[in-house]
PDB file of N, CA and C in Angstrom:
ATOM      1  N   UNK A   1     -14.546  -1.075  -3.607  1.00  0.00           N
ATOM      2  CA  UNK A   1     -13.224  -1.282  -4.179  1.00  0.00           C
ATOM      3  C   UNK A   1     -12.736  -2.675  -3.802  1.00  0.00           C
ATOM      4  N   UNK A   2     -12.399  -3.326  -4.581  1.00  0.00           N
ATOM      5  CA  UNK A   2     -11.792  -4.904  -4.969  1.00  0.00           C
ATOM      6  C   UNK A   2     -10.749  -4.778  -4.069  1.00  0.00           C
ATOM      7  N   UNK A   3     -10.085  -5.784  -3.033  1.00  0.00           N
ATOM      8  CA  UNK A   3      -8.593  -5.070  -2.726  1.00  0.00           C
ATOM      9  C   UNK A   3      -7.808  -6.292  -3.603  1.00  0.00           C
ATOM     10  N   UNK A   4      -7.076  -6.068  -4.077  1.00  0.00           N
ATOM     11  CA  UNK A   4      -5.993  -7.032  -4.906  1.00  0.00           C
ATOM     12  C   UNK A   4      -4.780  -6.716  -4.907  1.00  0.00           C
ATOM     13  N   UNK A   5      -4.355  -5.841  -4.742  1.00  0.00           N
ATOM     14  CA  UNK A   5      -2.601  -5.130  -3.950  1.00  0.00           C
ATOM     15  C   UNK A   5      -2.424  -4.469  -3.121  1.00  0.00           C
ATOM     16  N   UNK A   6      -0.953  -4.480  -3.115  1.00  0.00           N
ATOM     17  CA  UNK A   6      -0.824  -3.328  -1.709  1.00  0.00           C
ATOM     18  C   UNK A   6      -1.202  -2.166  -2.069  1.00  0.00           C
ATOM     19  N   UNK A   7      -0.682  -1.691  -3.154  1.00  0.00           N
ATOM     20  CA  UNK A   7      -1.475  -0.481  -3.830  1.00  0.00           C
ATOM     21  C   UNK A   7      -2.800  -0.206  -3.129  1.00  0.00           C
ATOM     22  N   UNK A   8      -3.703  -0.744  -3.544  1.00  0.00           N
ATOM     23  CA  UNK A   8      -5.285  -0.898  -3.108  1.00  0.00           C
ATOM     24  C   UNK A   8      -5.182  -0.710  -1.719  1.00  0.00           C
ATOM     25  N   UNK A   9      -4.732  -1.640  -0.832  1.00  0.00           N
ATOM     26  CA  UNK A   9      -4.688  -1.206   0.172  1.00  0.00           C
ATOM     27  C   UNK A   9      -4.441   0.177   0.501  1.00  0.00           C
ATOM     28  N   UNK A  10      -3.026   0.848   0.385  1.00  0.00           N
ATOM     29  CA  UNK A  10      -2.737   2.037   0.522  1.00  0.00           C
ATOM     30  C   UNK A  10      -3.870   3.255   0.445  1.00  0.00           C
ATOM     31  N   UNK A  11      -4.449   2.627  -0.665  1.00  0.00           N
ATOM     32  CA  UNK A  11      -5.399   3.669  -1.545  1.00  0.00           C
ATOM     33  C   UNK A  11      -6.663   3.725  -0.366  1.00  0.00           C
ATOM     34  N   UNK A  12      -7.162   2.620   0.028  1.00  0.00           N
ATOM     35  CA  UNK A  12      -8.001   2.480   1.017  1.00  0.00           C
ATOM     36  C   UNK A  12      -7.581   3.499   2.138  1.00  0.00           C
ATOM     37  N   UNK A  13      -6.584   2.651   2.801  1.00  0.00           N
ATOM     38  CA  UNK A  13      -5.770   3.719   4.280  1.00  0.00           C
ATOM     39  C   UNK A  13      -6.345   4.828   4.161  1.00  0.00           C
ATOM     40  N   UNK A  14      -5.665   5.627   2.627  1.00  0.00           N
ATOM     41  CA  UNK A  14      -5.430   7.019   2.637  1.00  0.00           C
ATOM     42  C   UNK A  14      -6.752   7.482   2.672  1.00  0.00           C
ATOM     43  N   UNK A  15      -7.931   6.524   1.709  1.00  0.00           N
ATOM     44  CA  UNK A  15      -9.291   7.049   1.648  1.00  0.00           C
ATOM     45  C   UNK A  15     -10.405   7.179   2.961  1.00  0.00           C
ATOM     46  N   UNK A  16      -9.920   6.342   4.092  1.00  0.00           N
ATOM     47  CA  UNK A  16      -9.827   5.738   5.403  1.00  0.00           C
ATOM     48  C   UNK A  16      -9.534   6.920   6.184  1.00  0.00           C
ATOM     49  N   UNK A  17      -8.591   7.349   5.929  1.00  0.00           N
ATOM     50  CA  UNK A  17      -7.697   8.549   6.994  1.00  0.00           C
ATOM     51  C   UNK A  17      -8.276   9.897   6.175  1.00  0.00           C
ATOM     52  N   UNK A  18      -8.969  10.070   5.208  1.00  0.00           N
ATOM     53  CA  UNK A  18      -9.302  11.342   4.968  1.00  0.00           C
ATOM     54  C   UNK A  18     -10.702  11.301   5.306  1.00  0.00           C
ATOM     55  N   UNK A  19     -11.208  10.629   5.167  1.00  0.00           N
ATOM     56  CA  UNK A  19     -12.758  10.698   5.714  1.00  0.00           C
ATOM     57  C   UNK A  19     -13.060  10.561   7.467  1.00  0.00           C
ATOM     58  N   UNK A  20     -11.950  10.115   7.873  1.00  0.00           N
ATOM     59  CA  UNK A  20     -11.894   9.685   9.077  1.00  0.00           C
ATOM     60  C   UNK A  20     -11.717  11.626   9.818  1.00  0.00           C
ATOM     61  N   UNK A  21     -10.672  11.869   9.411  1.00  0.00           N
ATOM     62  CA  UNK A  21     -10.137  13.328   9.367  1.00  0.00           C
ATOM     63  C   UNK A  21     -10.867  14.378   9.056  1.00  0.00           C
ATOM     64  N   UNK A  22     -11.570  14.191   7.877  1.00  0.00           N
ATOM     65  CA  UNK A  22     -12.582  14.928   7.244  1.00  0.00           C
ATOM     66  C   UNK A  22     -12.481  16.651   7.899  1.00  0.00           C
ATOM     67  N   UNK A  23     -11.001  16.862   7.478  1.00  0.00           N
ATOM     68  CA  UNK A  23     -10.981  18.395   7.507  1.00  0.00           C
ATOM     69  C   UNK A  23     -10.692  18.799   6.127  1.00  0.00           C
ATOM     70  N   UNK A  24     -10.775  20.321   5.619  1.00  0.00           N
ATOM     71  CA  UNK A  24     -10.719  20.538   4.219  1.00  0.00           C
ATOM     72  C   UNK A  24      -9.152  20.529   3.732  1.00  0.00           C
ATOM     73  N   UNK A  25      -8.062  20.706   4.800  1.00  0.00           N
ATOM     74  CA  UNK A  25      -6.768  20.554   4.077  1.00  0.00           C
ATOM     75  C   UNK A  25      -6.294  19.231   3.706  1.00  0.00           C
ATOM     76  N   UNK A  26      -7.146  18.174   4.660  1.00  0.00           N
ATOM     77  CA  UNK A  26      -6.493  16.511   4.015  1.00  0.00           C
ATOM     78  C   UNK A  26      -6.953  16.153   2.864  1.00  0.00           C
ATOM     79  N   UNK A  27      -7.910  16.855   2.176  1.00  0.00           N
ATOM     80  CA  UNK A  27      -8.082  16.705   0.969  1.00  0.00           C
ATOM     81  C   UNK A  27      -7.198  16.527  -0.191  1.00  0.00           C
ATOM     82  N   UNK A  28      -5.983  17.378  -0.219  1.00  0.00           N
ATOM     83  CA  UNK A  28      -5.025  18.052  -0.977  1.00  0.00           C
ATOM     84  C   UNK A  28      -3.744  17.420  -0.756  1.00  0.00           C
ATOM     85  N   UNK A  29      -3.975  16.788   0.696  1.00  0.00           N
ATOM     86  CA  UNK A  29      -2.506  16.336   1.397  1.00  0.00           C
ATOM     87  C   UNK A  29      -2.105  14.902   0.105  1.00  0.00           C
ATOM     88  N   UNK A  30      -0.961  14.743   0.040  1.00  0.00           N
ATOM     89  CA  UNK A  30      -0.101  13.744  -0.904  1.00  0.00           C
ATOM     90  C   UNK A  30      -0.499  12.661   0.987  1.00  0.00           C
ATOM     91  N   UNK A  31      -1.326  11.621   0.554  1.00  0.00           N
ATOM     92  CA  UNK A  31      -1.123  10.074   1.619  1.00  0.00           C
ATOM     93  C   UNK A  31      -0.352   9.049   0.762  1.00  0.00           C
ATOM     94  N   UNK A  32       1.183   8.626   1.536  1.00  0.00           N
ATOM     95  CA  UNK A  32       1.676   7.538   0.809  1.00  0.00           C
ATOM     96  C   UNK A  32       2.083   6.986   1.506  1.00  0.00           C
ATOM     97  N   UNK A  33       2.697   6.214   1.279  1.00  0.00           N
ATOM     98  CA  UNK A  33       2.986   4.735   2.641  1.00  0.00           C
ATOM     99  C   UNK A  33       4.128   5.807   3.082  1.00  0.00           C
ATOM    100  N   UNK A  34       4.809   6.577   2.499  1.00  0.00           N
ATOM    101  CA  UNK A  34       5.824   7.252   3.465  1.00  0.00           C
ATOM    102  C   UNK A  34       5.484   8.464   5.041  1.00  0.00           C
ATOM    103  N   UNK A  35       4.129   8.199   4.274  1.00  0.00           N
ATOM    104  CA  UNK A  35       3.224   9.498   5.442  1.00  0.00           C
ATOM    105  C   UNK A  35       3.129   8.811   6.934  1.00  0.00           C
ATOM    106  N   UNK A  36       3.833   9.839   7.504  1.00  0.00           N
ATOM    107  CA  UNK A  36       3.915   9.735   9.079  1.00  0.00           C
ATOM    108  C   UNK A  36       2.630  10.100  10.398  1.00  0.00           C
ATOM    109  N   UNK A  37       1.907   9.044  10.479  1.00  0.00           N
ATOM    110  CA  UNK A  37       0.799   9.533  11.434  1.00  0.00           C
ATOM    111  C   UNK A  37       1.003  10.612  12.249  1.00  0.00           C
ATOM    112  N   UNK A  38       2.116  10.490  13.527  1.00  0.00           N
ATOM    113  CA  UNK A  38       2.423  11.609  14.165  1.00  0.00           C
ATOM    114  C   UNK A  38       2.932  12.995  13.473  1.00  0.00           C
ATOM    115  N   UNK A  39       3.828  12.788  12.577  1.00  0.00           N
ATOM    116  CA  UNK A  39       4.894  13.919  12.173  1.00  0.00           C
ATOM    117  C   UNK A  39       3.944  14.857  10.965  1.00  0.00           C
ATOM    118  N   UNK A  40       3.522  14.378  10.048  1.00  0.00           N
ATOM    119  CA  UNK A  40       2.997  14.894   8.861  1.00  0.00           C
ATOM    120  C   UNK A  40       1.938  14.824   9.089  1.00  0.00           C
ATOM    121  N   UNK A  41       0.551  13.985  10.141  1.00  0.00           N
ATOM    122  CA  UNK A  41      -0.371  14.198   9.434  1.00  0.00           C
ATOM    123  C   UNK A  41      -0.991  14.649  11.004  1.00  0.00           C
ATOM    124  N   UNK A  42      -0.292  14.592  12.399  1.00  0.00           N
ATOM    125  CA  UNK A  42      -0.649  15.227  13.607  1.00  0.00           C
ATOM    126  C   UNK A  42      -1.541  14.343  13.431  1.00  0.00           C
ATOM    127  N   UNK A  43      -1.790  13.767  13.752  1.00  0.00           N
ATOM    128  CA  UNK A  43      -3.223  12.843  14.051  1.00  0.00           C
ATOM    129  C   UNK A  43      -3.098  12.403  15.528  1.00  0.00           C
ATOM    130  N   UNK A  44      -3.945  12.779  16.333  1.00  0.00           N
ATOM    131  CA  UNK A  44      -3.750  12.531  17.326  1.00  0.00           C
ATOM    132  C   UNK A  44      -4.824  11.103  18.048  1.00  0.00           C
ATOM    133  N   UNK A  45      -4.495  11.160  19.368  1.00  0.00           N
ATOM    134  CA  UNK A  45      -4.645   9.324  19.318  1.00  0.00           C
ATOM    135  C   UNK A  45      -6.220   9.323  19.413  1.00  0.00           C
ATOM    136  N   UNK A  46      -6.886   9.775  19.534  1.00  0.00           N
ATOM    137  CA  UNK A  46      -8.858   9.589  19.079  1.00  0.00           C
ATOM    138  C   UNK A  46      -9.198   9.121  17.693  1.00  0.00           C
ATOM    139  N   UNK A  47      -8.029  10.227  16.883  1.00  0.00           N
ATOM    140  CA  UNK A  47      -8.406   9.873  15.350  1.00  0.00           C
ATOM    141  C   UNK A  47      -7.558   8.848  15.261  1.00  0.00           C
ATOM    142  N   UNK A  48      -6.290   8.039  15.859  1.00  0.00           N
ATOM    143  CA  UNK A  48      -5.956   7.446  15.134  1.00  0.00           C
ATOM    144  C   UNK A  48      -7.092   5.350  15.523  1.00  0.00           C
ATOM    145  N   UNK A  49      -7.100   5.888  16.954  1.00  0.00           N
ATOM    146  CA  UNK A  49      -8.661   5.056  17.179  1.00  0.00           C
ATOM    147  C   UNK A  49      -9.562   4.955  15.737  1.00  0.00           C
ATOM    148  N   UNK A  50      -9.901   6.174  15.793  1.00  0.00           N
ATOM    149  CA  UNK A  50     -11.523   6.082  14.635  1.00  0.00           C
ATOM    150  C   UNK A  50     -11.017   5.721  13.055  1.00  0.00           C
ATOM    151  N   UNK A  51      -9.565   5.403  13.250  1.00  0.00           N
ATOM    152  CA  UNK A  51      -9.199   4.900  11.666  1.00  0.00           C
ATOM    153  C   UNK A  51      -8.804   3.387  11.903  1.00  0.00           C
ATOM    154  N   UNK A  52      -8.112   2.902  12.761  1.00  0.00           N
ATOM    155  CA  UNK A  52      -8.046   1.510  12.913  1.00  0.00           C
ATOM    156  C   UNK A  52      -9.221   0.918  13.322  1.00  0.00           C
ATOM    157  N   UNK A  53     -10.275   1.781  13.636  1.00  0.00           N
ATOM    158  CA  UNK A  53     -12.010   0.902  13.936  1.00  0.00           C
ATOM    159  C   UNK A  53     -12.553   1.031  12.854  1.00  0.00           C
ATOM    160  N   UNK A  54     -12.242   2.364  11.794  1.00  0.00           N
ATOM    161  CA  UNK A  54     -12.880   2.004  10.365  1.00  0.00           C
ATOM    162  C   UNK A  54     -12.500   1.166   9.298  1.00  0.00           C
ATOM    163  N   UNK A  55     -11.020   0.868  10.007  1.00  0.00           N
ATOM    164  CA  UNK A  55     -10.384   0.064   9.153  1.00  0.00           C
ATOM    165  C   UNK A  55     -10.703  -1.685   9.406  1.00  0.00           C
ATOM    166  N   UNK A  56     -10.881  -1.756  11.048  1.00  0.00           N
ATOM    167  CA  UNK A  56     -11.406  -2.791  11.280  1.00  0.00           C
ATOM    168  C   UNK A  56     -12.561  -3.306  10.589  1.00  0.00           C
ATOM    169  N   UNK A  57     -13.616  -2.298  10.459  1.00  0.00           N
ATOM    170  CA  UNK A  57     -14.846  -2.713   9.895  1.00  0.00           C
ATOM    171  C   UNK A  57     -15.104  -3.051   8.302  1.00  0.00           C
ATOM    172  N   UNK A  58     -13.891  -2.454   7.947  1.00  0.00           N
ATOM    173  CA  UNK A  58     -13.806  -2.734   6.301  1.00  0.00           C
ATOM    174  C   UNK A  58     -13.367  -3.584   5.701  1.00  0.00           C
ATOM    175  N   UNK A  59     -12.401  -4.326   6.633  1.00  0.00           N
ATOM    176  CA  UNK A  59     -11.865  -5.531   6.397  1.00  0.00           C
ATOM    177  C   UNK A  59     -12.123  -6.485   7.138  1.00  0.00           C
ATOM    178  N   UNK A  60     -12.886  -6.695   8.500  1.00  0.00           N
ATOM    179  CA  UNK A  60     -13.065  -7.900   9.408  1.00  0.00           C
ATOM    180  C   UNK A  60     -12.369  -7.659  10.711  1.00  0.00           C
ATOM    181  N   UNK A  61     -12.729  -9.262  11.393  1.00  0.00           N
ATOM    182  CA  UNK A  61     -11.690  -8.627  12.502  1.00  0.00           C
ATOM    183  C   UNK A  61     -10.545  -9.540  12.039  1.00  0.00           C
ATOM    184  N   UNK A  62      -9.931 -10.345  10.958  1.00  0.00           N
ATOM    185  CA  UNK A  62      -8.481 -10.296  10.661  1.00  0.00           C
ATOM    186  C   UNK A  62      -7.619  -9.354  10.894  1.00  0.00           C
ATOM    187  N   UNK A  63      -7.873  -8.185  10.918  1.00  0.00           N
ATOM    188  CA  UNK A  63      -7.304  -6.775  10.936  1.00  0.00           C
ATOM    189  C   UNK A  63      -7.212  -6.296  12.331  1.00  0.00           C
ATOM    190  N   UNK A  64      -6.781  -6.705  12.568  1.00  0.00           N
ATOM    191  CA  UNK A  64      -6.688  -6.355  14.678  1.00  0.00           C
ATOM    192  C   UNK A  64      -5.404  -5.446  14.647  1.00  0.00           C
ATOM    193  N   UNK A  65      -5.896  -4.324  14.341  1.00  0.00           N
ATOM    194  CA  UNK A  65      -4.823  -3.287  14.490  1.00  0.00           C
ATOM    195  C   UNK A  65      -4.337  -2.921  15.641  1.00  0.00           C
ATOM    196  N   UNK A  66      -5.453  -2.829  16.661  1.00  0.00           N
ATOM    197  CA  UNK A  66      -5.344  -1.849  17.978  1.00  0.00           C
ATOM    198  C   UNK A  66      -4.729  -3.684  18.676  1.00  0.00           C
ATOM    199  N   UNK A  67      -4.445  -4.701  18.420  1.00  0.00           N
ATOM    200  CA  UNK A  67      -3.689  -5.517  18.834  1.00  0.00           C
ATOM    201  C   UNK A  67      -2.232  -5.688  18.363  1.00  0.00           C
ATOM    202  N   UNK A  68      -2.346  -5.405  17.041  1.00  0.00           N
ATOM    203  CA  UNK A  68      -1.085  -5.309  16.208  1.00  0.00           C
ATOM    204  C   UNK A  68      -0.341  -4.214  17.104  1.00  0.00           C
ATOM    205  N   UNK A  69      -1.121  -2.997  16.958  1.00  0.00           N
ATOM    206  CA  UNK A  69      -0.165  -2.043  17.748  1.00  0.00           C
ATOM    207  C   UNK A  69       0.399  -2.266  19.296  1.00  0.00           C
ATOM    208  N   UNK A  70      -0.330  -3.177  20.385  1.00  0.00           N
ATOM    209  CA  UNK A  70      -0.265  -3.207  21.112  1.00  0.00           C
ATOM    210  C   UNK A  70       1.275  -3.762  21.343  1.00  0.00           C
ATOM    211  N   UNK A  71       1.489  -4.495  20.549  1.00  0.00           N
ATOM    212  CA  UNK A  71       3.520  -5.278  20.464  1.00  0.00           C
ATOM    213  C   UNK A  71       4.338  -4.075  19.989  1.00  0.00           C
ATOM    214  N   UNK A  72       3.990  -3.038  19.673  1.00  0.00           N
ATOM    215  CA  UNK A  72       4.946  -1.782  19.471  1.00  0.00           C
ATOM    216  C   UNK A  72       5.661  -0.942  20.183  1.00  0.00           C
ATOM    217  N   UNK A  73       6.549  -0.950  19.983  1.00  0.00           N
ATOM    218  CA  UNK A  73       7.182  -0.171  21.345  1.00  0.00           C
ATOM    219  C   UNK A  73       6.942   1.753  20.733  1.00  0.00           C
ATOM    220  N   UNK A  74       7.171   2.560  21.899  1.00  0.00           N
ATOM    221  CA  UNK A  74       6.825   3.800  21.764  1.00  0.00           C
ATOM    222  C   UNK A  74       7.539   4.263  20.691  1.00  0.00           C
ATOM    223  N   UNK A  75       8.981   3.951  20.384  1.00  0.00           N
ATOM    224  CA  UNK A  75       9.632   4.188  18.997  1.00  0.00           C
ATOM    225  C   UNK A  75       8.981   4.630  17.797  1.00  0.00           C
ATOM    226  N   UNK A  76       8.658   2.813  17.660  1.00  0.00           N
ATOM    227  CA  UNK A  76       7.632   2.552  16.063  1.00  0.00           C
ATOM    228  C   UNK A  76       6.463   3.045  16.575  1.00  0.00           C
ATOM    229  N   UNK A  77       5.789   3.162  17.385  1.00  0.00           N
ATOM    230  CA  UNK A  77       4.574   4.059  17.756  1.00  0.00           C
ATOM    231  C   UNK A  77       4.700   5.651  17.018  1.00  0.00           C
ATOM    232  N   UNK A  78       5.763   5.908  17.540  1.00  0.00           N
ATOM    233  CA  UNK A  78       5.876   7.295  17.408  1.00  0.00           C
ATOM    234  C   UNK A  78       6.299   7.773  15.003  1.00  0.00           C
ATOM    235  N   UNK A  79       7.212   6.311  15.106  1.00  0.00           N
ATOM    236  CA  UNK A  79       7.396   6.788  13.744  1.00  0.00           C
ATOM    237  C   UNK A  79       6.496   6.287  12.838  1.00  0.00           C
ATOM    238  N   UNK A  80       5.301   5.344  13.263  1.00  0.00           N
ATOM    239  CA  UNK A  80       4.595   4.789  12.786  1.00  0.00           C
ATOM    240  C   UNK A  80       3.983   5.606  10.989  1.00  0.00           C
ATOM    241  N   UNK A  81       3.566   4.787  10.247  1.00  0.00           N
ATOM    242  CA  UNK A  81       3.159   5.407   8.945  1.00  0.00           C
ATOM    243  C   UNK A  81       2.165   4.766   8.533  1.00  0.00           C
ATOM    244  N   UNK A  82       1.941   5.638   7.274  1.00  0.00           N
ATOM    245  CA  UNK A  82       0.585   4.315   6.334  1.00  0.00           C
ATOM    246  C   UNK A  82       1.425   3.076   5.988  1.00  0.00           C
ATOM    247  N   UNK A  83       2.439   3.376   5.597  1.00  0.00           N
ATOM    248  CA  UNK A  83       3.168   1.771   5.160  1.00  0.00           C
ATOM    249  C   UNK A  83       3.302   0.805   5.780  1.00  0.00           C
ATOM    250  N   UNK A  84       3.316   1.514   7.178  1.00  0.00           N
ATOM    251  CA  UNK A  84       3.582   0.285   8.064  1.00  0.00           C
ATOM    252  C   UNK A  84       2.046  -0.299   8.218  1.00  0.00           C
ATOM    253  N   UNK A  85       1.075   0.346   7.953  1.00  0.00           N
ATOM    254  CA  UNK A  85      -0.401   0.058   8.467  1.00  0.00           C
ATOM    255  C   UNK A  85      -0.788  -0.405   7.069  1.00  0.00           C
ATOM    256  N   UNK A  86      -0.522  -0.313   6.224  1.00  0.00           N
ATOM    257  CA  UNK A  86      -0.723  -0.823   4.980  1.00  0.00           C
ATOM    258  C   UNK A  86      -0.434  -2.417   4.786  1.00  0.00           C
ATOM    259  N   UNK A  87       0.935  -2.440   5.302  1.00  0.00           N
ATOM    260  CA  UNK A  87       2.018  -3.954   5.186  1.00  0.00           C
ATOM    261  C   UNK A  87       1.120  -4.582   5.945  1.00  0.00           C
ATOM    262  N   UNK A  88       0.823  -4.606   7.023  1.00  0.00           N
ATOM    263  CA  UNK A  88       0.090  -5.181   8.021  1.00  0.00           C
ATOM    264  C   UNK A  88      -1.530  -5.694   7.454  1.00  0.00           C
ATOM    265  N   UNK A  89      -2.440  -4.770   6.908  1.00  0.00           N
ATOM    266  CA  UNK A  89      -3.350  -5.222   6.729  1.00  0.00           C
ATOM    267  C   UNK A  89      -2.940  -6.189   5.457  1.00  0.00           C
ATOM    268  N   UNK A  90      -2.409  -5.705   4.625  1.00  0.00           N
ATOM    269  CA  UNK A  90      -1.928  -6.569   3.024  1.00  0.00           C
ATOM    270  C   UNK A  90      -1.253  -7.933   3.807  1.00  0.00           C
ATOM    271  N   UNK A  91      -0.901  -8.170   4.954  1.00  0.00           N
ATOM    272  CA  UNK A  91      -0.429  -9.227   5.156  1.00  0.00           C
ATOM    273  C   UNK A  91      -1.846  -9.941   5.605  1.00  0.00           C
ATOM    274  N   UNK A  92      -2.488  -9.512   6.447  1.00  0.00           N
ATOM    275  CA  UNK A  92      -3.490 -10.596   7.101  1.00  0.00           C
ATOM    276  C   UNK A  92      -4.407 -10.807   6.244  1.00  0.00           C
ATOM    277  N   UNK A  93      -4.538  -9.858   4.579  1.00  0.00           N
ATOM    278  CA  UNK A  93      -5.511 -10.345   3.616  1.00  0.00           C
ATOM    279  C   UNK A  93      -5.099 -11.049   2.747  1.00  0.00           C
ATOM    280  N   UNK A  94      -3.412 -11.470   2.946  1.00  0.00           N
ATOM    281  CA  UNK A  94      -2.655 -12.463   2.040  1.00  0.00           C
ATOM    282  C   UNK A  94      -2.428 -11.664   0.418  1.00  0.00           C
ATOM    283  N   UNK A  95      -2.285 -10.028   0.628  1.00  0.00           N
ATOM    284  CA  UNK A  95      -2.198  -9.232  -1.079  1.00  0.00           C
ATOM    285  C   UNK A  95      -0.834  -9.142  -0.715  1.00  0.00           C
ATOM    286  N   UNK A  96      -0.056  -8.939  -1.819  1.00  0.00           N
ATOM    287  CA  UNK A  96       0.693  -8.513  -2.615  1.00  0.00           C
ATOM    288  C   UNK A  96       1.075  -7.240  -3.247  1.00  0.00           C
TER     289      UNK A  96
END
């Protein structure tokens, strides 16, 4: 997949976080930038590791997530989402 918007991006994340997850109900689950790592999708912190390292690998190391996150305070940790992980990679690949 080409990435050329944020769209794309998103689409990635979500395709990212279900394979990453790879249980039979995330199949079905609605992933949108409004989806809440902790709250909606319980992801707990191993998986959320094995999605910012798959995400690392899909895009480079421009994508320094597990650094990005490191300036977060427990707040945005806690309310963290795809959007916010979306904005972030769409920024360091310069999309739109």
């Amino acid at each position: 997949m080409s990435i050329q918007t944020y769209d794309d991006v998103v689409a990635t994340v979500a395709d990212t976080i279900r394979s990453t997850i790879d249980e039979d109900w995330i199949e079905e689950f609605e992933i949108n930038p409004d989806t809440r790592f902790s709250e909606d999708l319980e992801i707990e912190s191993i998986e959320f590791v094995k999605i910012a390292d798959a995400l690392m690998t899909r895009f480079g190391d421009k994508v320094d997530i597990v650094g990005w996150l490191s300036g977060k305070s427990i707040h945005e940790l806690i309310n963290l989402n795809v959007g916010d992980i979306a904005g972030y990679v769409a920024e360091r690949l310069s999309v739109t």
